[in-house]
PDB file of N, CA and C in Angstrom:
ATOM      1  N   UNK A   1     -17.817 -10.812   6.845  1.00  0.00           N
ATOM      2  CA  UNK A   1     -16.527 -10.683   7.502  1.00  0.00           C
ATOM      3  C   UNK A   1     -16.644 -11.263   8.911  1.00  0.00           C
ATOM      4  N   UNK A   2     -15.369 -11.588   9.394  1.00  0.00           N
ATOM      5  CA  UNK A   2     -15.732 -13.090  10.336  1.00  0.00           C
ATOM      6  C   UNK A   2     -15.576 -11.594  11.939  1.00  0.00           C
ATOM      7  N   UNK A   3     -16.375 -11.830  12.680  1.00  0.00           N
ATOM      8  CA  UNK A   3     -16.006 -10.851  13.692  1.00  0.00           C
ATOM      9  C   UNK A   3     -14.816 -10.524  14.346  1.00  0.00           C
ATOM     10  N   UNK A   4     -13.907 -11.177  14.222  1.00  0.00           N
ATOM     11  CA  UNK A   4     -12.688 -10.913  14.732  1.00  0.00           C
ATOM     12  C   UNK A   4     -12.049  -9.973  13.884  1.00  0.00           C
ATOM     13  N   UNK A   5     -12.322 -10.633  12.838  1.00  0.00           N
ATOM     14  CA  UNK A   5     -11.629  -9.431  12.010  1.00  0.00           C
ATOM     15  C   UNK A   5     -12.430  -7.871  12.103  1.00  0.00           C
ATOM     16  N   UNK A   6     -13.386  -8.063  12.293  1.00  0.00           N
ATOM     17  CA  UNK A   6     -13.951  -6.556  12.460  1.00  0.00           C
ATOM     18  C   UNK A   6     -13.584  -6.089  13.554  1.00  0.00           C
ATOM     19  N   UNK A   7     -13.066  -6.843  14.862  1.00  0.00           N
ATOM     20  CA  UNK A   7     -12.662  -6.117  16.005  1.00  0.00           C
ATOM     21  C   UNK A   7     -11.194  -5.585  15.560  1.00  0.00           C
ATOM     22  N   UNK A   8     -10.370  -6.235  14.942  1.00  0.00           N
ATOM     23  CA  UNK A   8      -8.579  -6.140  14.366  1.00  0.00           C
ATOM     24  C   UNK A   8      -9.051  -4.732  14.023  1.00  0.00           C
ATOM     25  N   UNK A   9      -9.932  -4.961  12.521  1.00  0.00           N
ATOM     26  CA  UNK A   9      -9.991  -3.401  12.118  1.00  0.00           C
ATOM     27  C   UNK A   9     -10.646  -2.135  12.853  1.00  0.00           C
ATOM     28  N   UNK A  10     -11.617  -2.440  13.957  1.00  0.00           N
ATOM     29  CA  UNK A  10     -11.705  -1.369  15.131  1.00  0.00           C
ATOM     30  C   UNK A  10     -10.532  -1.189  15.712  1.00  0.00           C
ATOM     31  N   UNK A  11      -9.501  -1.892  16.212  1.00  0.00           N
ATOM     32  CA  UNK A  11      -8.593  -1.719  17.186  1.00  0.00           C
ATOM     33  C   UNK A  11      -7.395  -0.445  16.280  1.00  0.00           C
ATOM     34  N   UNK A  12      -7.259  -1.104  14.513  1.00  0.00           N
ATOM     35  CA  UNK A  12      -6.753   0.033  13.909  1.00  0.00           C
ATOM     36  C   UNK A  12      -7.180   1.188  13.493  1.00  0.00           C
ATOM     37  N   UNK A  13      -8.283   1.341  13.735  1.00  0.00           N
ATOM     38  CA  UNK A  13      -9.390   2.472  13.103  1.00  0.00           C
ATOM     39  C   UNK A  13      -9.292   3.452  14.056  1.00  0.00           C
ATOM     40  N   UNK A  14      -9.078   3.024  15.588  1.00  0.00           N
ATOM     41  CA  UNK A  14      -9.407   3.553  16.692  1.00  0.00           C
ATOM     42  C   UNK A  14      -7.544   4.313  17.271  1.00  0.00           C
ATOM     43  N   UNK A  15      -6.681   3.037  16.926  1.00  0.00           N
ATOM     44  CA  UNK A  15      -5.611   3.768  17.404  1.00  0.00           C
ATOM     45  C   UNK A  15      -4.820   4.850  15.921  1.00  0.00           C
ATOM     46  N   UNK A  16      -5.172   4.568  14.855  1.00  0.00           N
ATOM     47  CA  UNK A  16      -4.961   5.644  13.778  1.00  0.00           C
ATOM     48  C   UNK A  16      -5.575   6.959  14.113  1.00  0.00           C
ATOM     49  N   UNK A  17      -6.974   6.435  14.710  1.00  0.00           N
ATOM     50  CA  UNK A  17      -7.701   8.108  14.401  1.00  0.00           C
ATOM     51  C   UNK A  17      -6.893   8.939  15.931  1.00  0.00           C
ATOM     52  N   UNK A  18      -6.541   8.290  16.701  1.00  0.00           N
ATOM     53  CA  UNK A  18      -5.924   8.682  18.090  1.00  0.00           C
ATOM     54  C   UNK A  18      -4.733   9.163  17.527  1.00  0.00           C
ATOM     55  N   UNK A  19      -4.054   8.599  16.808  1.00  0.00           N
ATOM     56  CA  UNK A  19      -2.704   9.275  16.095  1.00  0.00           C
ATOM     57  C   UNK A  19      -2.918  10.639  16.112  1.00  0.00           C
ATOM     58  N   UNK A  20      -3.684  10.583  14.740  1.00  0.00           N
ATOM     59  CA  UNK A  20      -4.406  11.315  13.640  1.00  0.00           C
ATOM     60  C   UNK A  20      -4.938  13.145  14.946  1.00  0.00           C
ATOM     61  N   UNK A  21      -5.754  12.471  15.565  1.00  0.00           N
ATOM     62  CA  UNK A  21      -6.460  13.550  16.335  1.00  0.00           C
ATOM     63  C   UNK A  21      -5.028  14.284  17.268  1.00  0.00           C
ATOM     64  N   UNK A  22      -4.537  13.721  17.656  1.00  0.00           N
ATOM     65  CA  UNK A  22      -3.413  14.274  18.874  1.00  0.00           C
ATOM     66  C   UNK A  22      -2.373  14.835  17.801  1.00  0.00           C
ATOM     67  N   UNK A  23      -2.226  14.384  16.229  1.00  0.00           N
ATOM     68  CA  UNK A  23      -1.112  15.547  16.043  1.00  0.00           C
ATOM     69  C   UNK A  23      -1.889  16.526  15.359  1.00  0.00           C
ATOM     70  N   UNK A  24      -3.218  16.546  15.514  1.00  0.00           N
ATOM     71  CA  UNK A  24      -4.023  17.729  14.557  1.00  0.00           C
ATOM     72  C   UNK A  24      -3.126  19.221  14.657  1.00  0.00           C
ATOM     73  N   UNK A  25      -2.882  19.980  13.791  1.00  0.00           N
ATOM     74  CA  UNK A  25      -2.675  21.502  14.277  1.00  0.00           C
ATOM     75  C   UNK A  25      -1.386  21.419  15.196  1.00  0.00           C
ATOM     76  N   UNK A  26      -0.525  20.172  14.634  1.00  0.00           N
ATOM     77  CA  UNK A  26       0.778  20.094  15.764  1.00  0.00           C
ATOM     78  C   UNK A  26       2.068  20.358  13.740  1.00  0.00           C
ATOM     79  N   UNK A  27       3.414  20.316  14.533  1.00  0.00           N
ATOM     80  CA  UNK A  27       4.039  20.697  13.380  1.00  0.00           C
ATOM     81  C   UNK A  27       5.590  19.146  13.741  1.00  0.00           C
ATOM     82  N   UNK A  28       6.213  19.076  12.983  1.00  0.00           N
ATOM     83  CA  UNK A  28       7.395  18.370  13.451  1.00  0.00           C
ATOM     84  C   UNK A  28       8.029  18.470  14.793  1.00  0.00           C
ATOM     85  N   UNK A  29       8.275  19.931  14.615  1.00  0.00           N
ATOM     86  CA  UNK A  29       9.018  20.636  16.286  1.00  0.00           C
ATOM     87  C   UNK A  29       8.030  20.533  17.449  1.00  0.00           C
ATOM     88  N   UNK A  30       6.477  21.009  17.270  1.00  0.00           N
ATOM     89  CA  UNK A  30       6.329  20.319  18.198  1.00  0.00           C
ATOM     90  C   UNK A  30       6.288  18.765  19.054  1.00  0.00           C
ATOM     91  N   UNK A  31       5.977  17.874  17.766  1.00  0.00           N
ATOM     92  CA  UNK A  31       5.772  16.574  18.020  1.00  0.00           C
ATOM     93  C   UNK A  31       7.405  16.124  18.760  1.00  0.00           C
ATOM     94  N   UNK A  32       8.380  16.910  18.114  1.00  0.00           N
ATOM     95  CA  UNK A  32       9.699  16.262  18.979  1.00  0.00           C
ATOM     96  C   UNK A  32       9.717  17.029  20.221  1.00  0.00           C
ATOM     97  N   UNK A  33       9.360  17.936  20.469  1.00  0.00           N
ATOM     98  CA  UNK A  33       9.324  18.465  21.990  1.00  0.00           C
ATOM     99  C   UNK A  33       8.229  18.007  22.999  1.00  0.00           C
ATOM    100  N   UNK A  34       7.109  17.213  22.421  1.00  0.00           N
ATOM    101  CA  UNK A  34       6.237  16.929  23.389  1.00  0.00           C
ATOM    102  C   UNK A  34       6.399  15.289  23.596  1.00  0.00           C
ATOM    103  N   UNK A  35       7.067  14.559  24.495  1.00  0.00           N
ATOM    104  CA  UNK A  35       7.080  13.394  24.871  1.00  0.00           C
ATOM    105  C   UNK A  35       6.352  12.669  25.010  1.00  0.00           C
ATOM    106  N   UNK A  36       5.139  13.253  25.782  1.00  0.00           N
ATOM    107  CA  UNK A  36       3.911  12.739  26.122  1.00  0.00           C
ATOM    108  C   UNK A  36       3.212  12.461  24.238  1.00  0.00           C
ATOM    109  N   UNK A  37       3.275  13.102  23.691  1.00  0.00           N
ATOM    110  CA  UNK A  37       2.545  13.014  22.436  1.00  0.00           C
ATOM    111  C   UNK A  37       3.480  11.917  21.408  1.00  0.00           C
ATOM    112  N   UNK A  38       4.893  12.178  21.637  1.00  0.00           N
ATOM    113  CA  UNK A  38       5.808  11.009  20.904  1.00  0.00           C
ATOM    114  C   UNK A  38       5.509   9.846  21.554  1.00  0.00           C
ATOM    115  N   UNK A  39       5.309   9.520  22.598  1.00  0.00           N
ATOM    116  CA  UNK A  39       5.069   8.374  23.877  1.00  0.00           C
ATOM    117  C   UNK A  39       3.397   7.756  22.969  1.00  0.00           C
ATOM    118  N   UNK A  40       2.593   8.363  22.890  1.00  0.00           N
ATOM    119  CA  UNK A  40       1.147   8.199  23.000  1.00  0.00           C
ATOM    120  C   UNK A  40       0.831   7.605  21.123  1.00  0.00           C
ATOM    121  N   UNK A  41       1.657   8.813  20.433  1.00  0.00           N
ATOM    122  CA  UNK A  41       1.736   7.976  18.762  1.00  0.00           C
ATOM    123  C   UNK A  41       2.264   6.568  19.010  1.00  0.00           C
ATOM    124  N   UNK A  42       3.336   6.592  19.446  1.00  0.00           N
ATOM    125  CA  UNK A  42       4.670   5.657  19.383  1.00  0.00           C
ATOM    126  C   UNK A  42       3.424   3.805  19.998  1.00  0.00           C
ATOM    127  N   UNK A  43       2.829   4.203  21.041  1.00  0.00           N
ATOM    128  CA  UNK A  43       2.102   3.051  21.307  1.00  0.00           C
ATOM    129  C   UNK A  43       1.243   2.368  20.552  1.00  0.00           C
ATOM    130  N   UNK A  44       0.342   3.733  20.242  1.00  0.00           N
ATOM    131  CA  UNK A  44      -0.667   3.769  19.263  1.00  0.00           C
ATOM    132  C   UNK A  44      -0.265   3.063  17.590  1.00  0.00           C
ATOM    133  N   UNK A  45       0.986   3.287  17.107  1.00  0.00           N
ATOM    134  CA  UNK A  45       1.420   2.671  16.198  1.00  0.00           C
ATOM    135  C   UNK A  45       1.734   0.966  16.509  1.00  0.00           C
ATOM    136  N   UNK A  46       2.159   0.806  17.526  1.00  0.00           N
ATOM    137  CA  UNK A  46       2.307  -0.216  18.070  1.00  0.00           C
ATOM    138  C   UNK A  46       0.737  -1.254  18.131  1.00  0.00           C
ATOM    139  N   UNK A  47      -0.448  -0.445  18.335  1.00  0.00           N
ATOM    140  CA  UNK A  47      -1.171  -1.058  18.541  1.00  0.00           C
ATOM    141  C   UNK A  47      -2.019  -1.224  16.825  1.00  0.00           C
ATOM    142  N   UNK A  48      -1.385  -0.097  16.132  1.00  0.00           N
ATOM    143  CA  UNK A  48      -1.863  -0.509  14.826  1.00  0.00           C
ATOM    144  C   UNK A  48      -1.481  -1.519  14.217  1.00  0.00           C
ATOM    145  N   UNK A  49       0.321  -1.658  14.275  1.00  0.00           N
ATOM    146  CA  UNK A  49       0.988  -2.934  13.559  1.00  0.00           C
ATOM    147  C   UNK A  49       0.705  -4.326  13.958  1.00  0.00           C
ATOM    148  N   UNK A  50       0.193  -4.545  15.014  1.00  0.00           N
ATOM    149  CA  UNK A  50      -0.008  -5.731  16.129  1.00  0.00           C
ATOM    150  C   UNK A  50      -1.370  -6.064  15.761  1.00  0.00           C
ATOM    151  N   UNK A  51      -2.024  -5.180  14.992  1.00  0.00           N
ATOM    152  CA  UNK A  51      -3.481  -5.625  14.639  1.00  0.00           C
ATOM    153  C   UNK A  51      -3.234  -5.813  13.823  1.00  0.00           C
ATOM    154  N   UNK A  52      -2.613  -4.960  12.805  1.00  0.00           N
ATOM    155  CA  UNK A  52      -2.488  -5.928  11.583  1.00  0.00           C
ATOM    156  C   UNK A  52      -1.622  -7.115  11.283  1.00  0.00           C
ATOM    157  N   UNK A  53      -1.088  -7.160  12.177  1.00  0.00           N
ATOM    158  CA  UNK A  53       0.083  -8.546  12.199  1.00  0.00           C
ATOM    159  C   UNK A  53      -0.930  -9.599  12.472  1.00  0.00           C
ATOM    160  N   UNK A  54      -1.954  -9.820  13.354  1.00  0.00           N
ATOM    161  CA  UNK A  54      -2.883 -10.713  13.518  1.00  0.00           C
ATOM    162  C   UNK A  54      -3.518 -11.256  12.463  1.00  0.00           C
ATOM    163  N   UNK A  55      -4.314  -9.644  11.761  1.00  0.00           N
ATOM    164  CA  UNK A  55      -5.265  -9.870  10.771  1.00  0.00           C
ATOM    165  C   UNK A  55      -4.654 -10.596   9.547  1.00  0.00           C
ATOM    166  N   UNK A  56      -3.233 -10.402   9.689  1.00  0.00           N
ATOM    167  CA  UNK A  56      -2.591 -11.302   8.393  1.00  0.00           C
ATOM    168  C   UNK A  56      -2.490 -12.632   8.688  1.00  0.00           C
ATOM    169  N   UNK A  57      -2.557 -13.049   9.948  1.00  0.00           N
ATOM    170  CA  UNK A  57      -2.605 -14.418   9.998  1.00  0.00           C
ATOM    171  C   UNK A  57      -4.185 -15.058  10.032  1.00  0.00           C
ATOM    172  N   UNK A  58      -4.778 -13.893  10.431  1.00  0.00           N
ATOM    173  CA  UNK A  58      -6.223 -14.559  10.807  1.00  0.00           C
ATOM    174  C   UNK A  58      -6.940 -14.306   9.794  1.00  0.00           C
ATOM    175  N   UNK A  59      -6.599 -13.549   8.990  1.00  0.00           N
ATOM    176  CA  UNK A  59      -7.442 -13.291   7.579  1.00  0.00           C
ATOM    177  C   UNK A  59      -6.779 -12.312   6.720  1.00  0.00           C
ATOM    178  N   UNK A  60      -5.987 -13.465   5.911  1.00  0.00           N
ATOM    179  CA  UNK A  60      -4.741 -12.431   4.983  1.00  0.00           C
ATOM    180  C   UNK A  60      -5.547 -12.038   3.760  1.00  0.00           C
ATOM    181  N   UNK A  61      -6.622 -12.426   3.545  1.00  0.00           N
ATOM    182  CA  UNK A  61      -6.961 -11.563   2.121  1.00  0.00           C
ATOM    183  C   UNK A  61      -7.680 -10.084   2.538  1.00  0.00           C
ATOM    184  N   UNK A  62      -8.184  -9.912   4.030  1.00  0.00           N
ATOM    185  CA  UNK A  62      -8.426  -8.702   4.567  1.00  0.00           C
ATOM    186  C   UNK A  62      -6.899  -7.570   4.594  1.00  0.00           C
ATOM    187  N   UNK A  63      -6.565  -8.501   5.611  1.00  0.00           N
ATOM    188  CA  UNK A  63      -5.259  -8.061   5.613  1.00  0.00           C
ATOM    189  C   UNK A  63      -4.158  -7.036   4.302  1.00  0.00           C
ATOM    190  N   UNK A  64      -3.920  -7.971   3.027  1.00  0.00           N
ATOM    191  CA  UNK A  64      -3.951  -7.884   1.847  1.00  0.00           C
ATOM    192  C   UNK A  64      -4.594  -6.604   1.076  1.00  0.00           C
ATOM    193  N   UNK A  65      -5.579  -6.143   1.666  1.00  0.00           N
ATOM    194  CA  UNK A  65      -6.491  -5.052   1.137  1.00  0.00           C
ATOM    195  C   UNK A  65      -6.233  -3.782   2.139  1.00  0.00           C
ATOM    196  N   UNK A  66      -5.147  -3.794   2.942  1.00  0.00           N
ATOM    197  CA  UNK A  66      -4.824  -2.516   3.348  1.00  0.00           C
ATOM    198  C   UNK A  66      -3.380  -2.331   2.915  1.00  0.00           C
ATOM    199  N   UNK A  67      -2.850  -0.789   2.316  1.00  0.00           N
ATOM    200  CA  UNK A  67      -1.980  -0.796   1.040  1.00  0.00           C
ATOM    201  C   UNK A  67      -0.586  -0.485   2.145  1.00  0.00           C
ATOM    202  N   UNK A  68       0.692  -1.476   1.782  1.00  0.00           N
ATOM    203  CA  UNK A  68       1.447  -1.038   2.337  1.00  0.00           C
ATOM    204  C   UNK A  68       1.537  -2.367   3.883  1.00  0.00           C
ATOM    205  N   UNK A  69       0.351  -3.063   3.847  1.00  0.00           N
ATOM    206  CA  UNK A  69       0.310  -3.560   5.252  1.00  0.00           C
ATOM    207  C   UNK A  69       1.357  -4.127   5.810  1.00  0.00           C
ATOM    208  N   UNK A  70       2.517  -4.779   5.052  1.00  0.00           N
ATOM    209  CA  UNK A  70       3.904  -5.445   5.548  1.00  0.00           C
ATOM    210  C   UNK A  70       4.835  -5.204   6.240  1.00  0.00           C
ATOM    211  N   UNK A  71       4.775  -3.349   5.459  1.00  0.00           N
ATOM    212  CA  UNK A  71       5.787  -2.067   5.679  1.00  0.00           C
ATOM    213  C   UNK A  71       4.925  -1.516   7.229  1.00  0.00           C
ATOM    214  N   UNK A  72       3.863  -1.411   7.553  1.00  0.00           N
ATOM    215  CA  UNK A  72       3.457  -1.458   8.198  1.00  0.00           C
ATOM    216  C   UNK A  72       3.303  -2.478   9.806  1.00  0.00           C
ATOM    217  N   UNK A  73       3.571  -3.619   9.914  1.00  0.00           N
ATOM    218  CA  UNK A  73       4.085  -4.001  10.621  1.00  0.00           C
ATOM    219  C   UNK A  73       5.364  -4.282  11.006  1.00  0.00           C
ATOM    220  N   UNK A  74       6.179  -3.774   9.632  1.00  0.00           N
ATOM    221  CA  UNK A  74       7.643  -3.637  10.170  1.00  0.00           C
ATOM    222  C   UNK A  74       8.004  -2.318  10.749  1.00  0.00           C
ATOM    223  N   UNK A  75       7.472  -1.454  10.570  1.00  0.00           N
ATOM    224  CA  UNK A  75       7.578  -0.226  11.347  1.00  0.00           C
ATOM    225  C   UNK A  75       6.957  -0.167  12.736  1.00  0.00           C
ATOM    226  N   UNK A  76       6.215  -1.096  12.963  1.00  0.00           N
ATOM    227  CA  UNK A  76       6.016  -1.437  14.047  1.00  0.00           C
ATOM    228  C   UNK A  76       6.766  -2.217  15.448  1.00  0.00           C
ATOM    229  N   UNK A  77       7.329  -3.549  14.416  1.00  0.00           N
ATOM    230  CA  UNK A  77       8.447  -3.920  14.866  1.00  0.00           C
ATOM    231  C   UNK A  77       9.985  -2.838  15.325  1.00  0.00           C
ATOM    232  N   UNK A  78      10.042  -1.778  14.028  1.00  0.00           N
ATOM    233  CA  UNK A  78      11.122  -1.119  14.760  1.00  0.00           C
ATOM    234  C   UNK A  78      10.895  -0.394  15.871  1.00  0.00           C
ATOM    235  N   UNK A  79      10.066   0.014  16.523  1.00  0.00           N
ATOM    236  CA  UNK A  79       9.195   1.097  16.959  1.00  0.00           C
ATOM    237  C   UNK A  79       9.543  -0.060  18.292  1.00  0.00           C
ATOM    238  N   UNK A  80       9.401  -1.316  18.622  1.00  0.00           N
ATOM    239  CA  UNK A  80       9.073  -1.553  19.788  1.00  0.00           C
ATOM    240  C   UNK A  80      10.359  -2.179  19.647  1.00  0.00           C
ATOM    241  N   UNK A  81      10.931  -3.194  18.673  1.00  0.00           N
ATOM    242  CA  UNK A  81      12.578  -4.209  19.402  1.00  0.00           C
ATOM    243  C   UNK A  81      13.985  -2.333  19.311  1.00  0.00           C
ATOM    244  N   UNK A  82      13.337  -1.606  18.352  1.00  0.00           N
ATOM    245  CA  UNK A  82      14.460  -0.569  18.092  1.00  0.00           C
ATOM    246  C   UNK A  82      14.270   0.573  18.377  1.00  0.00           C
ATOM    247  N   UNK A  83      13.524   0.627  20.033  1.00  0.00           N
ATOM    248  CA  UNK A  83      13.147   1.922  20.548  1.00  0.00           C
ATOM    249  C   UNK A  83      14.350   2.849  20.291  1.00  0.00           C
ATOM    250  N   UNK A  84      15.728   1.936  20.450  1.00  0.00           N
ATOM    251  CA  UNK A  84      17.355   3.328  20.772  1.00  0.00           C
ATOM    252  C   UNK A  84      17.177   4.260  19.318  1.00  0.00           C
ATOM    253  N   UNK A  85      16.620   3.478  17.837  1.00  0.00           N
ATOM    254  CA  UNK A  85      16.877   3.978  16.781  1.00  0.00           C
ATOM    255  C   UNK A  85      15.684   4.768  16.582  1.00  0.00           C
ATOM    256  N   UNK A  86      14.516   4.755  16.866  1.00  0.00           N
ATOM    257  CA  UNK A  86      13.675   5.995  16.438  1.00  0.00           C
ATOM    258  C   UNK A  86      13.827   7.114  16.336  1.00  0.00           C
ATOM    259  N   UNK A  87      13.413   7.538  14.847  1.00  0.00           N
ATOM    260  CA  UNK A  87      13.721   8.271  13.741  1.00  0.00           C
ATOM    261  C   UNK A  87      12.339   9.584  14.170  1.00  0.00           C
ATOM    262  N   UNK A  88      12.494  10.337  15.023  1.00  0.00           N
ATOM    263  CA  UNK A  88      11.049  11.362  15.093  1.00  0.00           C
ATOM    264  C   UNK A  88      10.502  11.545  13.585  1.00  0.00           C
ATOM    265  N   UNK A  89      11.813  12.616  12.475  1.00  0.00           N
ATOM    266  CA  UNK A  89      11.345  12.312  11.287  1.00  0.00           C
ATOM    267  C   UNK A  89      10.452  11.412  10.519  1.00  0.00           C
ATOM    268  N   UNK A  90      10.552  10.088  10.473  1.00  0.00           N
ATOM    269  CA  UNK A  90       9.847   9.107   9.952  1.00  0.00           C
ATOM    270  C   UNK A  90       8.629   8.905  10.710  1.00  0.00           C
ATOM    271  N   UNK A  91       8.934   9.255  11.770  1.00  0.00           N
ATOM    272  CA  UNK A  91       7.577   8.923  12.776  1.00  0.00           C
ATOM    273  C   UNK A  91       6.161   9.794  12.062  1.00  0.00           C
ATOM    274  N   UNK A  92       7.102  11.004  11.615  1.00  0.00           N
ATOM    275  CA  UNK A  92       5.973  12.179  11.946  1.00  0.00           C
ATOM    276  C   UNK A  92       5.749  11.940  10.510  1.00  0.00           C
ATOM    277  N   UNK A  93       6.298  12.000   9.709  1.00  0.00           N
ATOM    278  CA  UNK A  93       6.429  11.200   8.100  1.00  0.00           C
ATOM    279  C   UNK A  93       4.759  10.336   7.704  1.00  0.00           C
ATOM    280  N   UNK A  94       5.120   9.467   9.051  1.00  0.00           N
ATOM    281  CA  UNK A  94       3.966   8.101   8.773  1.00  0.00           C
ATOM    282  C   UNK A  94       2.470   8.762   9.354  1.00  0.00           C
ATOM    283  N   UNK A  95       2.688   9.830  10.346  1.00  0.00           N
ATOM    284  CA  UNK A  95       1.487  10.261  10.993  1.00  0.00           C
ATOM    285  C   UNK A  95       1.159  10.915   9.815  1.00  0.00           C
ATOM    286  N   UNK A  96       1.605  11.819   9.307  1.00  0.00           N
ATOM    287  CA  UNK A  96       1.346  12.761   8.382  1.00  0.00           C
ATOM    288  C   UNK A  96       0.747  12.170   6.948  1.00  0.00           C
ATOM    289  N   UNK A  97       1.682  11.354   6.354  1.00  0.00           N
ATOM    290  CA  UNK A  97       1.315  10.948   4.920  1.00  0.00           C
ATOM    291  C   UNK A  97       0.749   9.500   5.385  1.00  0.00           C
ATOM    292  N   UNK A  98       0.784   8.560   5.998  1.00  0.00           N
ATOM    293  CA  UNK A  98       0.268   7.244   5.822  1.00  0.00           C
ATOM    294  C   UNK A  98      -0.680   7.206   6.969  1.00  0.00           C
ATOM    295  N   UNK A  99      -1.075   7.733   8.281  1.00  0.00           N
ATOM    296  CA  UNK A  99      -2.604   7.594   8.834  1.00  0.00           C
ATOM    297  C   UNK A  99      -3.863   7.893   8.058  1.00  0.00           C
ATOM    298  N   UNK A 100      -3.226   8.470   7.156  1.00  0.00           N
ATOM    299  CA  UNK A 100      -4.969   9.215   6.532  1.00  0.00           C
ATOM    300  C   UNK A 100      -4.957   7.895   5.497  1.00  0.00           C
ATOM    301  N   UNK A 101      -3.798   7.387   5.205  1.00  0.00           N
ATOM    302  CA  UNK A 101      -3.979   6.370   3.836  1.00  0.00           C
ATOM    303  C   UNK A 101      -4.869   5.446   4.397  1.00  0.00           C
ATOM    304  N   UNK A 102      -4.165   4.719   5.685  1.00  0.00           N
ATOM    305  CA  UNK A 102      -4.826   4.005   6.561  1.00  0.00           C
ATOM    306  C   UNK A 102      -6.184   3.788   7.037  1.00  0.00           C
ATOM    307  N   UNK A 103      -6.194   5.244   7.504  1.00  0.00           N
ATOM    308  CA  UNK A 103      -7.469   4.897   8.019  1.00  0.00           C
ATOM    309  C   UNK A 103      -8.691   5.050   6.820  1.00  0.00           C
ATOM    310  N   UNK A 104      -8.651   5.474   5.600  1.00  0.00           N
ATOM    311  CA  UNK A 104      -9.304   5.310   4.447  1.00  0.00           C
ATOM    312  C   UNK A 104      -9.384   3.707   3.907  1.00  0.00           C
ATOM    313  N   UNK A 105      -8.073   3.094   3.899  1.00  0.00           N
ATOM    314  CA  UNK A 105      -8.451   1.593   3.687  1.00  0.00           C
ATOM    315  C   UNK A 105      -9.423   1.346   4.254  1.00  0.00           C
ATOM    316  N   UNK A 106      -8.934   1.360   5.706  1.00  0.00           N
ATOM    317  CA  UNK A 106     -10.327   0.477   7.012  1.00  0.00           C
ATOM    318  C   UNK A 106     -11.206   0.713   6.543  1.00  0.00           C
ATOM    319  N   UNK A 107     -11.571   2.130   6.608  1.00  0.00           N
ATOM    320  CA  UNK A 107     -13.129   2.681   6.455  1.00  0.00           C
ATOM    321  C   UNK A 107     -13.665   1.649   5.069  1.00  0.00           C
ATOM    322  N   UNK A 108     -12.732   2.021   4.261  1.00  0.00           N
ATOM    323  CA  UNK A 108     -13.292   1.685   2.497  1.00  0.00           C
ATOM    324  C   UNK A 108     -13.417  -0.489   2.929  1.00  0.00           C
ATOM    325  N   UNK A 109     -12.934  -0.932   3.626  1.00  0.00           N
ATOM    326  CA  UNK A 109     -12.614  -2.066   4.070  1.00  0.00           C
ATOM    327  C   UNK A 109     -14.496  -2.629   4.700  1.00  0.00           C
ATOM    328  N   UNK A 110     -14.277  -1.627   6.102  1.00  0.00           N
ATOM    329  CA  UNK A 110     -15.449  -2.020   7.079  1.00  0.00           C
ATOM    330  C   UNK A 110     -16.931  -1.612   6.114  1.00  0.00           C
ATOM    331  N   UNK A 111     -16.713  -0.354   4.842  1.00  0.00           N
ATOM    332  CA  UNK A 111     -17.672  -0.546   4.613  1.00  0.00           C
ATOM    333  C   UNK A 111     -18.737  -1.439   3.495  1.00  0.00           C
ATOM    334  N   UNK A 112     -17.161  -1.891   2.882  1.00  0.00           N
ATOM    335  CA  UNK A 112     -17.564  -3.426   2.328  1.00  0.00           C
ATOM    336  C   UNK A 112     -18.363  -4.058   2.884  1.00  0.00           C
ATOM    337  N   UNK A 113     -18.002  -4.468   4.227  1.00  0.00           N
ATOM    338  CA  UNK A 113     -18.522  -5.398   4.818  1.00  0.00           C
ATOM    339  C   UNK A 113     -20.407  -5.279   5.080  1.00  0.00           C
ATOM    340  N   UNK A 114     -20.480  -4.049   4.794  1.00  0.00           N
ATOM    341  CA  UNK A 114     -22.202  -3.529   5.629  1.00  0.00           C
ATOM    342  C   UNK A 114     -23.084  -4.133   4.258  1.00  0.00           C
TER     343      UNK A 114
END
């Protein structure tokens, strides 16, 4: 695997598990009452879709092997051109059911590579 791409998939490995860790032991209601924590996912997703938006150009059969990856940078896209429309629901939706999917690709991904 060409090193860039192993940095793409650190950069998502790293801002998933940051998701992942900050809503540990959190519930919907809290995640909409804490700003700082909607603020901190909300980037962090940003920095997931933007890696994988790369990795699809810089290496789409990597790319390709994380499930969902399309839907995934389009939620990214809404997240940053359609800040007025964010949906907390869906937000907490994607933390909940699709970080763990995620960050299991990578892992199952990076450890191809060893």
């Amino acid at each position: 695997m060409k090193p860039r791409t192993l940095k793409l998939l650190d950069d998502i490995r790293q801002a998933a598990e940051f998701i992942r860790d900050s809503a540990q032991g959190k519930s919907l209601d809290d995640y909409c009452e804490d700003r700082m924590l909607r603020h901190a996912a909300e980037r962090c997703f940003d920095i997931t879709g933007e890696a994988i938006n790369r990795l699809s150009r810089e290496d789409p059969a990597t790319a390709g092997r994380i499930t969902d990856y399309r839907a995934i940078i389009a939620f990214r896209n809404v997240l940053i051109h359609g800040y007025d429309l964010v949906d907390h629901d869906l937000v907490w939706n994607a933390i909940v059911q699709e970080i763990p999917a995620l960050l299991a690709d990578v892992a199952a991904l990076t450890v191809a590579d060893q």
